[in-house]
Protein backbone atom coordinates (compact mmCIF):
# COMPACT_ATOMS: atom_id res chain seq x y z
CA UNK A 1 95.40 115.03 124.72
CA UNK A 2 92.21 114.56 122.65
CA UNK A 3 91.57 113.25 119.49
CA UNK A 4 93.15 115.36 116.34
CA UNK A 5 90.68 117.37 114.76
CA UNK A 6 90.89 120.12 112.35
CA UNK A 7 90.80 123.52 114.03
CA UNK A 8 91.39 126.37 111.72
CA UNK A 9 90.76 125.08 107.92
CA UNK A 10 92.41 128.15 106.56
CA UNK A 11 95.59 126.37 107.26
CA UNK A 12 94.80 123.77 104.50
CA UNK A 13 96.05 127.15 102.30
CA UNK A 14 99.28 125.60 102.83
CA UNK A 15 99.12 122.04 101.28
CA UNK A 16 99.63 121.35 97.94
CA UNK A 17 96.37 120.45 95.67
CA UNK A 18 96.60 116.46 96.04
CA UNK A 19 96.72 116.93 100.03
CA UNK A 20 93.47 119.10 100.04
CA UNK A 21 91.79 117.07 97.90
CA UNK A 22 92.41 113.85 100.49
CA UNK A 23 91.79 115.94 103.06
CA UNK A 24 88.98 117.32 101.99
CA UNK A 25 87.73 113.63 100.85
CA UNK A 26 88.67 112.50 104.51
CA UNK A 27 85.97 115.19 106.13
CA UNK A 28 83.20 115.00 103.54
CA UNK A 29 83.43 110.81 104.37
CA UNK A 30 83.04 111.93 107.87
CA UNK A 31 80.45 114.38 108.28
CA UNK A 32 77.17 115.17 109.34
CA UNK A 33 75.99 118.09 107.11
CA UNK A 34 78.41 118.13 104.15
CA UNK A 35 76.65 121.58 102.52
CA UNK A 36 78.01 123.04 105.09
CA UNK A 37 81.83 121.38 105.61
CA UNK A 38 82.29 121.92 101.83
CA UNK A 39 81.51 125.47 102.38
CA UNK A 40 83.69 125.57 105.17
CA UNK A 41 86.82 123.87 103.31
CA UNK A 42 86.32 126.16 100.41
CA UNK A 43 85.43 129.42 101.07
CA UNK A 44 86.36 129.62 104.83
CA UNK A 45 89.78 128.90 104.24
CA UNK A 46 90.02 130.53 100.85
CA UNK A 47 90.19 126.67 99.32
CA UNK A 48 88.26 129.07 96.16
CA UNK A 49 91.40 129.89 95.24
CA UNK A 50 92.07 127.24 93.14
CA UNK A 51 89.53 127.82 90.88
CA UNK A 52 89.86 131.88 90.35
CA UNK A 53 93.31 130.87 90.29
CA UNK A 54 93.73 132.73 86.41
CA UNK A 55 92.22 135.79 87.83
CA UNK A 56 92.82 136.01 91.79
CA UNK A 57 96.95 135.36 91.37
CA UNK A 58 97.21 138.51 89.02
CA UNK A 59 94.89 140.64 91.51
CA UNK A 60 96.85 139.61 94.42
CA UNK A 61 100.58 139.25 92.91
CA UNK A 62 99.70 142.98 91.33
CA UNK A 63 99.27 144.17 94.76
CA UNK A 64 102.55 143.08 96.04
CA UNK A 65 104.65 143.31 93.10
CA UNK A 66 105.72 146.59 94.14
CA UNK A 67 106.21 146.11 97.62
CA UNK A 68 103.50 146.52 100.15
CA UNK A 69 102.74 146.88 104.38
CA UNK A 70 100.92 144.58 107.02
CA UNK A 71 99.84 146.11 110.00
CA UNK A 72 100.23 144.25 113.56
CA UNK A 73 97.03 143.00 114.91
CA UNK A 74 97.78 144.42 118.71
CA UNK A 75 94.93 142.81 120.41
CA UNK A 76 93.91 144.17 124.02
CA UNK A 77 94.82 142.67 127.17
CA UNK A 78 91.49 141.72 129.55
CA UNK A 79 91.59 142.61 133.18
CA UNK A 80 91.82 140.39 136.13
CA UNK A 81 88.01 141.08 136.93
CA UNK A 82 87.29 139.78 133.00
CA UNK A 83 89.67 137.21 133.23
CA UNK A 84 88.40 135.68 136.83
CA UNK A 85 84.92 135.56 135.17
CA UNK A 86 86.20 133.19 132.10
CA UNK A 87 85.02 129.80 132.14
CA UNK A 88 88.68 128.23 132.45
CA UNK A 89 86.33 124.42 132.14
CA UNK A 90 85.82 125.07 128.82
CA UNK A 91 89.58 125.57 127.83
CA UNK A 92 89.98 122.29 129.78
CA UNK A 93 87.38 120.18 128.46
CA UNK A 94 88.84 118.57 125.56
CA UNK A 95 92.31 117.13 128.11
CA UNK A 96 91.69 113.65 128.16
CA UNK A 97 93.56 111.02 131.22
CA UNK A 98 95.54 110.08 128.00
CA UNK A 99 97.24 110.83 125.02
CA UNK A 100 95.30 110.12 121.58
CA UNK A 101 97.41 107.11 119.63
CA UNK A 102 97.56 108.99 116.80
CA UNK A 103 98.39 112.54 117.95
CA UNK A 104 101.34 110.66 119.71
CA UNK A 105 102.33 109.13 116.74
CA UNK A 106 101.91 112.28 114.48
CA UNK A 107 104.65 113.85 116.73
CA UNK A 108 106.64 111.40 116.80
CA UNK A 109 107.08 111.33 113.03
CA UNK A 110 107.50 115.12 113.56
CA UNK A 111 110.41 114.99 115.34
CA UNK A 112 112.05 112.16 112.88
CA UNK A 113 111.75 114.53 109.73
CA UNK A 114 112.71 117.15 112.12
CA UNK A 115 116.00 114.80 113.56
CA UNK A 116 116.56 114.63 110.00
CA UNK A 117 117.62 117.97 109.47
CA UNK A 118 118.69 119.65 113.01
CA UNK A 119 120.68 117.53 115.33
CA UNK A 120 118.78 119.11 118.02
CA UNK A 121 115.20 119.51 118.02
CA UNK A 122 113.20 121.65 121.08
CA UNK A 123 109.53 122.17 121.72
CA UNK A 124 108.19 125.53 123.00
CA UNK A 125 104.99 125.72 125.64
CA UNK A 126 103.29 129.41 124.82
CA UNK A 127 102.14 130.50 127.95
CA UNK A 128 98.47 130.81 129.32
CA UNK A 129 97.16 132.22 132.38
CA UNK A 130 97.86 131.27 135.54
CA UNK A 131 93.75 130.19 135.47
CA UNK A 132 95.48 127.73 133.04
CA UNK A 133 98.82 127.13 133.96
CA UNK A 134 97.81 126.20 137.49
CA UNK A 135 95.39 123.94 137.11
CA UNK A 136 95.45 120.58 138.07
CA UNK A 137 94.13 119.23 134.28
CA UNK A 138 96.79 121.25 132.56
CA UNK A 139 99.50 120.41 135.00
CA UNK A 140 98.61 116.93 134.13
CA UNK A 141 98.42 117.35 130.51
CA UNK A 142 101.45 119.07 130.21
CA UNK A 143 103.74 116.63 132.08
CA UNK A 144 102.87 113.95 129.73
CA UNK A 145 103.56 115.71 127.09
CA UNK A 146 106.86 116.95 128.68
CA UNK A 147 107.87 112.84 129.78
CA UNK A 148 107.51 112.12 125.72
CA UNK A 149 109.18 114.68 124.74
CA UNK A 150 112.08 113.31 126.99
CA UNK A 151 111.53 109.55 125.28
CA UNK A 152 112.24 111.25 122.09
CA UNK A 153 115.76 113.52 123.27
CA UNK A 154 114.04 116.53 122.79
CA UNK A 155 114.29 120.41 124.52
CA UNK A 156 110.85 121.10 126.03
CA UNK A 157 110.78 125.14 126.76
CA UNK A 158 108.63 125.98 129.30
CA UNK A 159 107.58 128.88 130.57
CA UNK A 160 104.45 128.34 132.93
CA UNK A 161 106.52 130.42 136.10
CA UNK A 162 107.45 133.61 134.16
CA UNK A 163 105.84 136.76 135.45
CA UNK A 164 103.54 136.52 132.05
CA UNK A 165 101.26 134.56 133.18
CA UNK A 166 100.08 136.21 136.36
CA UNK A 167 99.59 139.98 134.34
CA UNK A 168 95.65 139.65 132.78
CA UNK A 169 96.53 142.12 130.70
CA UNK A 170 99.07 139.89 128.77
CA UNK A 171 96.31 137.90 127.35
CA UNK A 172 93.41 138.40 125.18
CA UNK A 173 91.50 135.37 126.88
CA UNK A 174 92.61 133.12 128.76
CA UNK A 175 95.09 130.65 126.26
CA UNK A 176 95.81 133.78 124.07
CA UNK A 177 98.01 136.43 124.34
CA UNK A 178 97.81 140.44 123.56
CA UNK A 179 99.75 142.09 121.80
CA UNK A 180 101.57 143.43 124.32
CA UNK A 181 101.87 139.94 126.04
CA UNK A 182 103.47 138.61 122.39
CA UNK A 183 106.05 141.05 122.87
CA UNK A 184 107.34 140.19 126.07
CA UNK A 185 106.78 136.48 125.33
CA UNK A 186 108.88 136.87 122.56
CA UNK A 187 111.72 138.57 124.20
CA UNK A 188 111.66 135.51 126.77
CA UNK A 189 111.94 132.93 124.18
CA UNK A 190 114.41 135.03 122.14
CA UNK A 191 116.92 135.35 125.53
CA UNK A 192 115.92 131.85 126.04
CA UNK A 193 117.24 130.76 122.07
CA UNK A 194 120.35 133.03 122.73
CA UNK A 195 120.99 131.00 126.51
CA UNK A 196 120.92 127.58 124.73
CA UNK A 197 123.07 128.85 121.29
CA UNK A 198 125.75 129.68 123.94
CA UNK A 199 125.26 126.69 126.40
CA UNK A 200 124.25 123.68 123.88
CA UNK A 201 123.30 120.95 125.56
């Protein structure tokens, strides 16, 4: 509902070399202060890699090679007196009346790579809080969202009237769950995966 940005650079860890290097071309073209977007591509999302690649794949390769443990971030919940306080306008600001042309496009060739390999494909909403959820901006946002979804055949799960999302204490703020609310939301969406597997549309 606004126009695409890039919100969390680490996840340029993922593309190949060739796609950081456009993307990171793409930003630099853009922006205001490039000093500080370069050191934001690089070291921010651990871009550095590439260059202390000789070195840094041994270290971290060494440290898995035999085996190794990740602890679960459990986050806290916040309380209904915390939440109630949260500025639920600043969540909202970015909804526009309309989708952006080319985040509507983007998904659509999402779902035709995805068509390509599942005969099926379905969408999941992660809940908010009901600050959220109820609003008349989200409500709005997300029923666009759901009517494309329907122009392209695909599931939309939804899960805005689950208990979840009237519990503070299932969220860490108010469009981010605890870790207690990722458990529960995750039992929801598993039952919900198990419903469908047995009753395929």
């Amino acid at each position: 509902m606004s126009e695409p940005s890039i919100s969390d650079v680490r996840l340029l860890w993922e593309c190949d070399v060739e796609s950081k290097i456009e993307i990171y071309k793409s930003i630099i073209g853009q922006s205001q202060n490039k000093l500080y977007d370069s050191f934001n591509f690089f070291v921010s999302s651990n871009n550095f890699y590439m260059f202390t690649y000789p070195i840094s794949n041994m270290l971290i390769r060494g440290r898995y090679n035999k085996g190794a443990t990740t602890s679960e971030s459990k986050s806290m919940g916040i309380t209904a007196a915390v939440a109630s306080k949260l500025d639920k306008d600043i969540m909202l600001k970015r909804l526009k009346a309309r989708f952006d042309v080319r985040q509507e496009q983007a998904l659509k060739e999402i779902v035709k790579v995805a068509g390509e390999i599942a005969d099926k494909v379905t969408f999941v909403d992660t809940v908010k809080y009901k600050l959220i959820c109820d609003s008349v901006e989200y409500k709005s946002g997300i029923r666009q969202y759901e009517n494309l979804l329907k122009t392209l055949n695909c599931k939309f799960i939804r899960f805005e009237n689950s208990e979840i999302k009237d519990e503070a204490s299932n969220f860490s703020d108010l469009v981010h769950l605890s870790g207690k609310g990722q458990r529960i939301f995750t039992e929801y969406l598993c039952l919900e995966i198990l419903k469908s597997a047995k009753n395929p549309e």
